[in-house]
Protein backbone atom coordinates (compact mmCIF):
# COMPACT_ATOMS: atom_id res chain seq x y z
CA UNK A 1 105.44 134.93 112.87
CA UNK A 2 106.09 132.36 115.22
CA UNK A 3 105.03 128.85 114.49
CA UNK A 4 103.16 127.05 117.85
CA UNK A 5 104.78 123.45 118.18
CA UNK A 6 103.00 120.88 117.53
CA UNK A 7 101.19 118.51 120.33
CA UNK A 8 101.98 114.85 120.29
CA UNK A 9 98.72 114.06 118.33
CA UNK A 10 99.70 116.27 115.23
CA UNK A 11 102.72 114.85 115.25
CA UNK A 12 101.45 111.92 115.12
CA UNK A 13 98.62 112.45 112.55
CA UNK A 14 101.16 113.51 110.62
CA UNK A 15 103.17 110.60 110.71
CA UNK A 16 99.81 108.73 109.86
CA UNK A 17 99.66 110.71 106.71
CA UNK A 18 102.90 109.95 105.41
CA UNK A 19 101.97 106.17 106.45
CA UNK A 20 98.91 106.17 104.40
CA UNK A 21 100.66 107.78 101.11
CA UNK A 22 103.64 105.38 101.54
CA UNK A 23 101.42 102.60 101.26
CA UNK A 24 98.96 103.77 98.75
CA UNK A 25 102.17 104.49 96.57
CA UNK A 26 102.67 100.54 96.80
CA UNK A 27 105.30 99.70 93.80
CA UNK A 28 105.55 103.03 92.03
CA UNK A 29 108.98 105.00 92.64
CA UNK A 30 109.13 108.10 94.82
CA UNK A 31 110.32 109.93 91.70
CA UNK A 32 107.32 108.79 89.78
CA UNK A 33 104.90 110.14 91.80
CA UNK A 34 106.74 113.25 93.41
CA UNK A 35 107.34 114.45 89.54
CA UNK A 36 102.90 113.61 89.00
CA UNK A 37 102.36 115.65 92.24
CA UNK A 38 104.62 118.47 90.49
CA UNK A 39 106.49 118.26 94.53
CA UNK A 40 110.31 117.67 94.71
CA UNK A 41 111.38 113.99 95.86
CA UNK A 42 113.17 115.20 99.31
CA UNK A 43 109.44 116.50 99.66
CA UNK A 44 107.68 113.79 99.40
CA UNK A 45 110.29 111.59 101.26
CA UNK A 46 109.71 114.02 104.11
CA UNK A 47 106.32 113.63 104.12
CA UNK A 48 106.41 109.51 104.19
CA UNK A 49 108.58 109.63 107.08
CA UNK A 50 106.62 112.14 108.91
CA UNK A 51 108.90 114.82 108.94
CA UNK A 52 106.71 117.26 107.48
CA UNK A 53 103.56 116.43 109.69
CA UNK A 54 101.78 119.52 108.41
CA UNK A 55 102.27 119.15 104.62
CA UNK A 56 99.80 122.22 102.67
CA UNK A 57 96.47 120.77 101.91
CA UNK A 58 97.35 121.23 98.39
CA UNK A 59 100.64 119.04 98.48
CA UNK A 60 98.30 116.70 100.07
CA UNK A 61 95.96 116.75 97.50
CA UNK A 62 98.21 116.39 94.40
CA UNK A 63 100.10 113.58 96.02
CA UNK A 64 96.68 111.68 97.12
CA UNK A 65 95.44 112.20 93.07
CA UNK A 66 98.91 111.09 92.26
CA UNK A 67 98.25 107.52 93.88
CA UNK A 68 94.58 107.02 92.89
CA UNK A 69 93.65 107.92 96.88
CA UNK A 70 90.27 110.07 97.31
CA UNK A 71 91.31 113.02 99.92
CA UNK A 72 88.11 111.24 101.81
CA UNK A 73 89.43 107.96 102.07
CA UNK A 74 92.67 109.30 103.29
CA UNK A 75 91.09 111.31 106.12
CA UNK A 76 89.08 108.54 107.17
CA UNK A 77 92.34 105.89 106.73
CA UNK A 78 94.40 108.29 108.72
CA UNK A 79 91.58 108.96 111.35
CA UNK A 80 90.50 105.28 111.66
CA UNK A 81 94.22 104.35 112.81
CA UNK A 82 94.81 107.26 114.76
CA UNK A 83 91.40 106.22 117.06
CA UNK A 84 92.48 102.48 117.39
CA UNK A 85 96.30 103.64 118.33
CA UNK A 86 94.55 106.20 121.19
CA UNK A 87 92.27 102.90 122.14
CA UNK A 88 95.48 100.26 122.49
CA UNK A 89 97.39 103.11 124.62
CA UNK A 90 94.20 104.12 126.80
């Protein structure tokens, strides 16, 4: 199977995402909450820095539960800051 790259706006989405969980971990370690999410810590490290900009929606999930975030509010964070970064380059 080959995988089709991703376009600039995934990427960026993704990077968005990891944003988002970074700061909704706030104080907690990154081994607190990659051991809740039942995800290694190089995981979850990847996904904060963007470097997993596709993370499975279930990885998603159990990290979001893991820092008290609703999957909705993390959608509409991520979505919210993706528009007004399209709007400052436009």
């Amino acid at each position: 199977m080959v995988r089709v790259p991703l376009n600039e706006q995934e990427r960026q989405r993704g990077e968005l995402l990891g944003q988002a969980l970074r700061e909704a971990r706030g104080a907690r370690s990154m081994v607190e909450i990659a051991a809740a999410s039942g995800i290694s810590t190089e995981t979850l490290r990847k996904i904060e820095k963007g470097r997993i900009p596709t993370p499975a929606f279930f990885t998603v999930a159990a990290v979001a539960d893991a820092v008290g975030l609703s999957l909705d509010e993390l959608r509409k964070d991520v979505a919210a800051t993706l528009e007004a970064q399209q709007r400052m380059s436009a």
